[in-house]
Structures are given as C-alpha cells and as structure tokens.
N, C-alpha and C. Protein backbone atom coordinates (compact mmCIF):
# COMPACT_ATOMS: atom_id res chain seq x y z
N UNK A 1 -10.67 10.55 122.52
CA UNK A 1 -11.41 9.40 122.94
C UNK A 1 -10.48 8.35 123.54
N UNK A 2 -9.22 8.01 123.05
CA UNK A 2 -8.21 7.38 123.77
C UNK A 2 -7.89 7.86 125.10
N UNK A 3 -7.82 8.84 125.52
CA UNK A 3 -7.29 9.18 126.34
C UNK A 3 -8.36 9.07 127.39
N UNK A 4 -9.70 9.60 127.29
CA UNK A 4 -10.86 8.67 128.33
C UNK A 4 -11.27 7.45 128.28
N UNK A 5 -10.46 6.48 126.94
CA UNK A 5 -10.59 5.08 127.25
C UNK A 5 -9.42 4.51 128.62
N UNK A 6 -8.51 5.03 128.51
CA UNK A 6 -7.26 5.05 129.11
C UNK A 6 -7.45 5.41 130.57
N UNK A 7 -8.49 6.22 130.49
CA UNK A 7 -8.81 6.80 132.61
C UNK A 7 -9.67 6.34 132.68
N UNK A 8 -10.93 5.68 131.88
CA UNK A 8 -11.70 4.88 132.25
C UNK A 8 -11.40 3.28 133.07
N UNK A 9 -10.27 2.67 132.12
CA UNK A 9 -9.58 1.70 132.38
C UNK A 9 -8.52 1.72 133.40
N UNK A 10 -7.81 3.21 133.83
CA UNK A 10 -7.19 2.65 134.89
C UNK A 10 -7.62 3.25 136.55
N UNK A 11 -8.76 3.86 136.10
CA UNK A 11 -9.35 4.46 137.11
C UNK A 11 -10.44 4.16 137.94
N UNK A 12 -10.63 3.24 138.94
CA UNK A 12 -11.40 2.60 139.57
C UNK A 12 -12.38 3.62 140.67
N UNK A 13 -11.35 5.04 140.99
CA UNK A 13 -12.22 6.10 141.97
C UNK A 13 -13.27 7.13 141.13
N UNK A 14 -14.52 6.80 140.87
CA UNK A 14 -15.36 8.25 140.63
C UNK A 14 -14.82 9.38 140.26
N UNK A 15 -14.60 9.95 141.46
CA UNK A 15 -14.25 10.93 141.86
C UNK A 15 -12.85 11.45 140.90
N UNK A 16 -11.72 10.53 140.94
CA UNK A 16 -10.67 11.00 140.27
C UNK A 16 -10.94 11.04 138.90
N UNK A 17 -11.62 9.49 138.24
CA UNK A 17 -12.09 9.17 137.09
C UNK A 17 -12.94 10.59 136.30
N UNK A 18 -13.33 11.29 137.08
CA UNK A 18 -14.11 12.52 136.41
C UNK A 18 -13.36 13.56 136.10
N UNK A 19 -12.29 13.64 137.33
CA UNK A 19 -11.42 14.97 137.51
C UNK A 19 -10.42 14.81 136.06
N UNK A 20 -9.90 13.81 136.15
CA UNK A 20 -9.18 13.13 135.09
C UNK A 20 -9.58 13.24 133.45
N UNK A 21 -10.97 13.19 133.65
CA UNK A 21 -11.61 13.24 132.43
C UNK A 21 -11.95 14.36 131.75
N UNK A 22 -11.96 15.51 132.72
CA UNK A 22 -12.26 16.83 132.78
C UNK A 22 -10.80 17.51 132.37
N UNK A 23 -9.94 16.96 132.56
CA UNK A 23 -8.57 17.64 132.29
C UNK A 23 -7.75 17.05 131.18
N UNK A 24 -8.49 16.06 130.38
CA UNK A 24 -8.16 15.81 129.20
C UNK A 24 -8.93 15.88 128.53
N UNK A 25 -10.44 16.39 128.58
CA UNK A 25 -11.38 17.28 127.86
C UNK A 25 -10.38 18.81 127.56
N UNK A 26 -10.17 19.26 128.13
CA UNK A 26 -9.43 20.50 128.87
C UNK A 26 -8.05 20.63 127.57
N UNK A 27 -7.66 19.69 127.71
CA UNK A 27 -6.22 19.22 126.64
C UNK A 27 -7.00 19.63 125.35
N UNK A 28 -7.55 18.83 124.82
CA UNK A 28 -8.67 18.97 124.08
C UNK A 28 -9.38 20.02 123.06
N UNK A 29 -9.40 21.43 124.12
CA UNK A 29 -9.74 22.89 123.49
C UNK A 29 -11.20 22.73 124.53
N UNK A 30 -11.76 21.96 125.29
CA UNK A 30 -12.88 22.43 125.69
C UNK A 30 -12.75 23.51 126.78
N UNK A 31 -13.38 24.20 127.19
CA UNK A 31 -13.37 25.55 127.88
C UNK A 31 -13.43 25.04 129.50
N UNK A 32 -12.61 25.27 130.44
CA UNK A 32 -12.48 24.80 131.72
C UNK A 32 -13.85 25.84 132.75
N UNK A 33 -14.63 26.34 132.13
CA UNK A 33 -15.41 26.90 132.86
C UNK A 33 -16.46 26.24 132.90
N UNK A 34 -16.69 25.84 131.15
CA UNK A 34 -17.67 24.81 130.95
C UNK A 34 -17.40 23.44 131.76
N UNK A 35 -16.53 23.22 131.79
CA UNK A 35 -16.12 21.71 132.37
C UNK A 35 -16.28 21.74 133.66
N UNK A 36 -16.43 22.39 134.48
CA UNK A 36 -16.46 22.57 135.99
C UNK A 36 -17.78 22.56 136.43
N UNK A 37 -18.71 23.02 135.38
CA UNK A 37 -20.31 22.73 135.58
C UNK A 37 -21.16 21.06 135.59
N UNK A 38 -20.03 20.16 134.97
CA UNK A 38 -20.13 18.93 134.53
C UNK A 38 -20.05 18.39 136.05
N UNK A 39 -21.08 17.92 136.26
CA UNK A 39 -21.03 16.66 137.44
C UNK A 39 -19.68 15.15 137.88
N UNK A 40 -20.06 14.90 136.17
CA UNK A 40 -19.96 13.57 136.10
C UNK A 40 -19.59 13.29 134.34
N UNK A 41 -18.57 12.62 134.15
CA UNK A 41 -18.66 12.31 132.73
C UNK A 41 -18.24 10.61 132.38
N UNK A 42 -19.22 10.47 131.69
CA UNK A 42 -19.44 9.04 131.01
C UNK A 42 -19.11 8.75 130.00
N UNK A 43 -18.21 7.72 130.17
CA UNK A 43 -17.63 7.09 128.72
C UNK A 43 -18.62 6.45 127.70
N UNK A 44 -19.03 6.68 126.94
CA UNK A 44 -20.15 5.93 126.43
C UNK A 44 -19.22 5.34 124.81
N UNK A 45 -18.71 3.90 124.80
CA UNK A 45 -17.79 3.83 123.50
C UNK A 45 -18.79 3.12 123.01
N UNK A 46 -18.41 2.64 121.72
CA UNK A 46 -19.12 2.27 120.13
C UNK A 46 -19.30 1.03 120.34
N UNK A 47 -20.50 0.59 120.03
CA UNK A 47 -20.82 -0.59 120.39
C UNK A 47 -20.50 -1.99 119.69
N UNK A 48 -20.51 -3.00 119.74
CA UNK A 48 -20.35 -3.99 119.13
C UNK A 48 -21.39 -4.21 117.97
N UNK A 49 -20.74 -5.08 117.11
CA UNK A 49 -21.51 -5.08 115.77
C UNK A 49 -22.48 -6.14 116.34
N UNK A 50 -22.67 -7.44 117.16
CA UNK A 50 -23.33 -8.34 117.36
C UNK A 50 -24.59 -6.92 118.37
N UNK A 51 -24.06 -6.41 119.36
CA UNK A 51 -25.09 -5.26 119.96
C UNK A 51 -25.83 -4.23 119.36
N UNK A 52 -25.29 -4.05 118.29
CA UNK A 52 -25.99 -2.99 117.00
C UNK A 52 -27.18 -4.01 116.47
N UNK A 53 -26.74 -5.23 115.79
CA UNK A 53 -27.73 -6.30 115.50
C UNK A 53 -29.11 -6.59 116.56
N UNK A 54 -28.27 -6.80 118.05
CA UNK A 54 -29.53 -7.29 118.70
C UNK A 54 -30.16 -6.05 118.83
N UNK A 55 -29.70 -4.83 118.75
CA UNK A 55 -30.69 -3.40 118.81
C UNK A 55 -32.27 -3.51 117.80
N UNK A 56 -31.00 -3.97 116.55
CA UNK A 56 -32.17 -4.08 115.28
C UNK A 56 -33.43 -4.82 115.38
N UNK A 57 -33.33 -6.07 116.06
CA UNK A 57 -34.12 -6.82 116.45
C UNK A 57 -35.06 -6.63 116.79
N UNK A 58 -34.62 -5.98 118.01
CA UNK A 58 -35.69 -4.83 119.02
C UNK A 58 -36.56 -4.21 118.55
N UNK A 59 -35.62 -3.45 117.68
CA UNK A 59 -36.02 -2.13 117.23
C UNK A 59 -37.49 -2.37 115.98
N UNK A 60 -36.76 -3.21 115.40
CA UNK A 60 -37.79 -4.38 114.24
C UNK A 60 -39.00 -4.95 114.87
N UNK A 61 -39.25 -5.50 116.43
CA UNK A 61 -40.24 -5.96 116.25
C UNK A 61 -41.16 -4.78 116.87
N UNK A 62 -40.42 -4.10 117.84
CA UNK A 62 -41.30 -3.01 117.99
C UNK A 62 -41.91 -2.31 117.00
N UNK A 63 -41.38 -1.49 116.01
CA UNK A 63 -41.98 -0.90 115.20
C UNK A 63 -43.08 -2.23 114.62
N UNK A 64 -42.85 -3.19 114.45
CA UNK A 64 -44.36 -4.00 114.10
C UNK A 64 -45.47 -3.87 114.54
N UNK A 65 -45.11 -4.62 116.46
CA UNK A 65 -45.94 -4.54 117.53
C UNK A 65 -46.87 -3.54 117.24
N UNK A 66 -46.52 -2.08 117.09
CA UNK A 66 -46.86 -0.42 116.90
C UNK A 66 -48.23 -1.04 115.81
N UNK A 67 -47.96 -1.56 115.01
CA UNK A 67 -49.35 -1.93 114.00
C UNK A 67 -50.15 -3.27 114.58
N UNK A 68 -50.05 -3.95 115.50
CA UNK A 68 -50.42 -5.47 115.44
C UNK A 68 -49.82 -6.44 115.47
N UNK A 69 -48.93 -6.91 114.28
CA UNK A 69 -48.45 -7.56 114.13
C UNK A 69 -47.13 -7.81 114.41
N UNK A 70 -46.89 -9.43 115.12
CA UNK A 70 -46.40 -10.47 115.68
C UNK A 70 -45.01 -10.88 114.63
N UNK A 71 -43.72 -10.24 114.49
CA UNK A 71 -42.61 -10.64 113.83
C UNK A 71 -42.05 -12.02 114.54
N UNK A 72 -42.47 -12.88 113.67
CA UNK A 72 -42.26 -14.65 114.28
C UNK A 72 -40.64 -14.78 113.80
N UNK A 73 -40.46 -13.99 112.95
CA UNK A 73 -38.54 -14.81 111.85
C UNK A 73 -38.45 -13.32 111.18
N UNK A 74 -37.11 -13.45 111.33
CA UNK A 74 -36.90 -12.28 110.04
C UNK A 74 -35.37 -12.62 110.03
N UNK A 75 -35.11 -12.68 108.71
CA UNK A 75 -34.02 -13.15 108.37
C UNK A 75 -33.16 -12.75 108.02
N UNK A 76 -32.23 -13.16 108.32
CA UNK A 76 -30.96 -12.57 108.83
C UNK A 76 -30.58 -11.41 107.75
N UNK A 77 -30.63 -12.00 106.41
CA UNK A 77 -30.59 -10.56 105.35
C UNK A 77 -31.35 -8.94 105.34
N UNK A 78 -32.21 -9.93 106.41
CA UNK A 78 -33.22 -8.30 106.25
C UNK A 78 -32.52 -7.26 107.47
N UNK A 79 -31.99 -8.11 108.59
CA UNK A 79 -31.22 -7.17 109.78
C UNK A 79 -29.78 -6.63 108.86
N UNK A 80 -29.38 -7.99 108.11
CA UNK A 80 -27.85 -7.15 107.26
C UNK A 80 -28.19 -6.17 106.92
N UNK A 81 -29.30 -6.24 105.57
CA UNK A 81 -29.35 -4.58 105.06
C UNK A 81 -29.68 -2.86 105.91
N UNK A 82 -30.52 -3.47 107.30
CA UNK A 82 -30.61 -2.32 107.83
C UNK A 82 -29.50 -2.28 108.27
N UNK A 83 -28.32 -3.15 109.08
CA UNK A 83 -27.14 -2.80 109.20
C UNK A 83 -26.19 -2.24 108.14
N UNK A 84 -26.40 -2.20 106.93
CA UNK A 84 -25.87 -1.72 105.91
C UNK A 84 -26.09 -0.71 105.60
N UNK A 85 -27.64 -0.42 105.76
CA UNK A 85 -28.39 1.00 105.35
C UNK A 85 -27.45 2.08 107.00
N UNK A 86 -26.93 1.43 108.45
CA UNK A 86 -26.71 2.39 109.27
C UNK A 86 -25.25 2.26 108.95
N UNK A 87 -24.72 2.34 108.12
CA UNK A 87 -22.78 2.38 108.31
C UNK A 87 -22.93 3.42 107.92
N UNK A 88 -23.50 4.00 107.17
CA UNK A 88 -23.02 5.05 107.28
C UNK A 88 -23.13 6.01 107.97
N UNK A 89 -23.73 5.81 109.04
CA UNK A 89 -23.67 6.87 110.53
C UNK A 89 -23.64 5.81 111.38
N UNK A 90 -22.97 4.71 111.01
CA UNK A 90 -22.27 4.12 112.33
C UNK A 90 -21.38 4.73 113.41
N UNK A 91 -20.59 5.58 112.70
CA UNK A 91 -19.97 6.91 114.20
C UNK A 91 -21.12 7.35 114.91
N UNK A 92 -22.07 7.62 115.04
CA UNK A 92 -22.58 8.33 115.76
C UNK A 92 -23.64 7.49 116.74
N UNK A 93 -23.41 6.14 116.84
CA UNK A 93 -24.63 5.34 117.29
C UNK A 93 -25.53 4.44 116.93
N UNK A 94 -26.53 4.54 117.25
CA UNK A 94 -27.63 3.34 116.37
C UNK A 94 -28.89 3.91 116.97
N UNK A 95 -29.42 5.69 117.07
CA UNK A 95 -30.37 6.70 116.79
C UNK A 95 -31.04 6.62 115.60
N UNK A 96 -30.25 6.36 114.79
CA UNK A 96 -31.14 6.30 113.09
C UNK A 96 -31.06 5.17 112.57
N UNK A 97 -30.94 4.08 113.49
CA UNK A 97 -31.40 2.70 113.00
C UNK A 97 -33.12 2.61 112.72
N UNK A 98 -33.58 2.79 114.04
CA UNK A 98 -34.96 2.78 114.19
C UNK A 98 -35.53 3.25 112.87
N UNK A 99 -35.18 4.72 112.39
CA UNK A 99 -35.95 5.21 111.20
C UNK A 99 -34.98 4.25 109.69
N UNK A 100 -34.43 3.85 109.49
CA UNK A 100 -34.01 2.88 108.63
C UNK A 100 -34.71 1.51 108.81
N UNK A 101 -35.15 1.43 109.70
CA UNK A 101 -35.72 -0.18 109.87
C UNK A 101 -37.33 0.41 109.65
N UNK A 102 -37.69 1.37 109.87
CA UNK A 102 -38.96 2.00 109.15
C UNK A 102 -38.96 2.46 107.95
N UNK A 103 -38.36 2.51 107.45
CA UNK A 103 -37.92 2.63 105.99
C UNK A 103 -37.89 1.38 105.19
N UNK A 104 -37.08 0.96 105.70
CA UNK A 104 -37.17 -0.72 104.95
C UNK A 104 -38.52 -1.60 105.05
N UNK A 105 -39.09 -1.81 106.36
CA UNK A 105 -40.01 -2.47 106.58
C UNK A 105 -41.44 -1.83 106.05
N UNK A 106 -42.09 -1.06 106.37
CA UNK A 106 -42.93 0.43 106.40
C UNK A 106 -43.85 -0.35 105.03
N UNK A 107 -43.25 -0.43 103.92
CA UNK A 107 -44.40 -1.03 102.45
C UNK A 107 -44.69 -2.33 102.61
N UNK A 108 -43.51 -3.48 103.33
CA UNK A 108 -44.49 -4.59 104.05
C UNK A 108 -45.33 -4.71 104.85
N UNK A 109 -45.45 -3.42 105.62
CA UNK A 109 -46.30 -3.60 107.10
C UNK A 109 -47.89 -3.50 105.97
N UNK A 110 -47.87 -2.21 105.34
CA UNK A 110 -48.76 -2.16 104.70
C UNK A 110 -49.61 -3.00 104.13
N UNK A 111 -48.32 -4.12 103.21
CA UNK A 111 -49.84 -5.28 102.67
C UNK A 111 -49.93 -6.38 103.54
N UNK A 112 -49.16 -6.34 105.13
CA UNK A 112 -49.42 -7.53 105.42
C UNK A 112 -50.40 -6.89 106.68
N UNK A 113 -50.87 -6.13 106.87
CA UNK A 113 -52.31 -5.51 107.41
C UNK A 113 -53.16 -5.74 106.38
N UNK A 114 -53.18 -5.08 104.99
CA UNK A 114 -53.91 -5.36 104.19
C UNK A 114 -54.59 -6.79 103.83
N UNK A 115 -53.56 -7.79 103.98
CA UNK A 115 -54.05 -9.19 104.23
C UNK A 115 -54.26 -9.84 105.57
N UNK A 116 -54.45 -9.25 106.54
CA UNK A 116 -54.70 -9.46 107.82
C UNK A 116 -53.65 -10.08 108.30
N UNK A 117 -53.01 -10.14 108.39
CA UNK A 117 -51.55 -10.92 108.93
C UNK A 117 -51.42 -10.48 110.10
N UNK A 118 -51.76 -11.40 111.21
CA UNK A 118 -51.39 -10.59 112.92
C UNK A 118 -49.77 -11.20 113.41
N UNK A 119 -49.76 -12.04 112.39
CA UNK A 119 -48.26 -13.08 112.96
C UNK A 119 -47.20 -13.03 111.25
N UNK A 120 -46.38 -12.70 111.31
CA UNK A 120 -45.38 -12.76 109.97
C UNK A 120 -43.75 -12.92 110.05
N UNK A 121 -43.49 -13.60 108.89
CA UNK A 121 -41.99 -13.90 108.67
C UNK A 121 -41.56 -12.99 107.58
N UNK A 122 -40.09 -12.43 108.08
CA UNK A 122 -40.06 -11.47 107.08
C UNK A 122 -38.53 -11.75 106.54
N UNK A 123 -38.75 -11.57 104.88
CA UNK A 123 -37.59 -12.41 104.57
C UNK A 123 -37.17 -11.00 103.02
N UNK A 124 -35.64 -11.17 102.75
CA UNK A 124 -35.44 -10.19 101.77
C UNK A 124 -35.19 -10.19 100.17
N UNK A 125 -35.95 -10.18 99.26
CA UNK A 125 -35.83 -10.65 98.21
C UNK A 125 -34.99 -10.35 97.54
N UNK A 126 -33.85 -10.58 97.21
CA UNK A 126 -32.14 -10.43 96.72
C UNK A 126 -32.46 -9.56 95.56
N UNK A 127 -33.50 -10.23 94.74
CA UNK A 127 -33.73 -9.01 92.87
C UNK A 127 -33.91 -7.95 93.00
N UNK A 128 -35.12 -7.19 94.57
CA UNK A 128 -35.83 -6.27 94.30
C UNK A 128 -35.09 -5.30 95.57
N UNK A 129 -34.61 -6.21 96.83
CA UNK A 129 -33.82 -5.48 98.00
C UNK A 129 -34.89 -5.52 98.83
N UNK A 130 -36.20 -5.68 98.45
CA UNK A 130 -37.18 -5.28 99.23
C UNK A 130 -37.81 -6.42 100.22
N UNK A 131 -38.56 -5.93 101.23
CA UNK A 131 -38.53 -7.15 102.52
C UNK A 131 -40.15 -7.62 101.97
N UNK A 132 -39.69 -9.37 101.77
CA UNK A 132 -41.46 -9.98 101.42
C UNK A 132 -41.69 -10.25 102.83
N UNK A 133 -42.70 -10.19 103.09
CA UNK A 133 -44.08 -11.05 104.28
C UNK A 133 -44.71 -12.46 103.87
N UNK A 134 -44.54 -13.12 105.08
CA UNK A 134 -45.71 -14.27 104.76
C UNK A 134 -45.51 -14.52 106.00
N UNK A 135 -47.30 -15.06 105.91
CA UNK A 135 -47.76 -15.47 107.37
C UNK A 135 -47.48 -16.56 108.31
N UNK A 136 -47.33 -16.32 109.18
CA UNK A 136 -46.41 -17.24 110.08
C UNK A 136 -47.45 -18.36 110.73
C-alpha cells in the first residue's frame, strides 16, 4: 500500500501512474497476466475519522427516512458508539457501518413509530448503551 501511495503522489501521468502501479502489484506476488487485463487502478486509501463520522450521519438518517421518520439531533454519543461498534472492521471501510447503525437504532425506530413520532432526537443512555427517542 506504500508503495501505491508513493506513485500515486509522485505521478501526475495516468498512463504511467497505472503502469507503475501494475509493477508494484507485480512485486507483490500478483500474477502479471492478471494485471495486464486491469485497465486502470485506483488508489482508494482509509478514510478519515471526521469522514467515517459524516458517513454515519448519512447513513443514520437514511435508514430513518426508510420508516418516516425525520432525525432532527442525534447525539454525538450515539454516532461514537456506532463508530466504536465499526473499529473493528475499520480496515476494511465503512460497508458495515450501515448494518451497525441498524443494529443500534432498529428497537428505537420501533417505539418511536409506535408512538407516532414523524420528527425525533436521538440520544444514548450511558446505563443501558441503548439509543432513547423523543420527539422533536
């Protein structure tokens, strides 16, 4: 991964930037037959912890939206713990954020449909871990 941070950064041509990338894949153990089928290769590095957060956000009010309801606040403890619940597959992305933030949220959505709630603040109760609702 250093070494395509390294041709990413000093490589401003496409064209070389790939060839380059392909031949330290190559270093690597990957198979040069396979690599020659590759168009194009993209650096895709690990994102920032503030960009993992604003993902959650996203990711949080959508899965609401999906039922109705309008996420007005959610506080900051409740994004920590899903960021807490993804370290441990923080190597690999923020793919299984989404189902962790459905996990966590998922038994509030429940009673705050149950009480009609189209608009809610969602906040994390420190005793139980679990995320309360109230209407916004």
């Amino acid at each position: 991964m250093e070494a395509l941070r390294g041709i990413y950064g000093d490589t401003s041509d496409p064209m070389l930037r790939s060839a380059r990338a392909r031949d330290a894949m190559a270093r690597e153990g990957f198979e040069k037959a396979l690599l020659a089928r590759i168009d194009e290769i993209l650096l895709m590095d690990r994102l920032k912890g503030v960009d993992v957060a604003e993902i959650a956000c996203l990711q949080l009010a959508k899965h609401w939206r999906q039922y109705g309801i309008e996420v007005s606040y959610a506080a900051p403890e409740v994004l920590a713990e899903a960021l807490q619940r993804n370290r441990e597959f923080s190597e690999y992305g923020v793919r299984q954020l989404s189902r962790l933030i459905q996990e966590l949220t998922t038994p509030s959505i429940e009673a705050a449909r149950r009480s009609g709630a189209q608009r809610v603040r969602l906040d994390l109760d420190q005793s139980t871990g679990r995320v309360t609702v109230t209407q916004a």
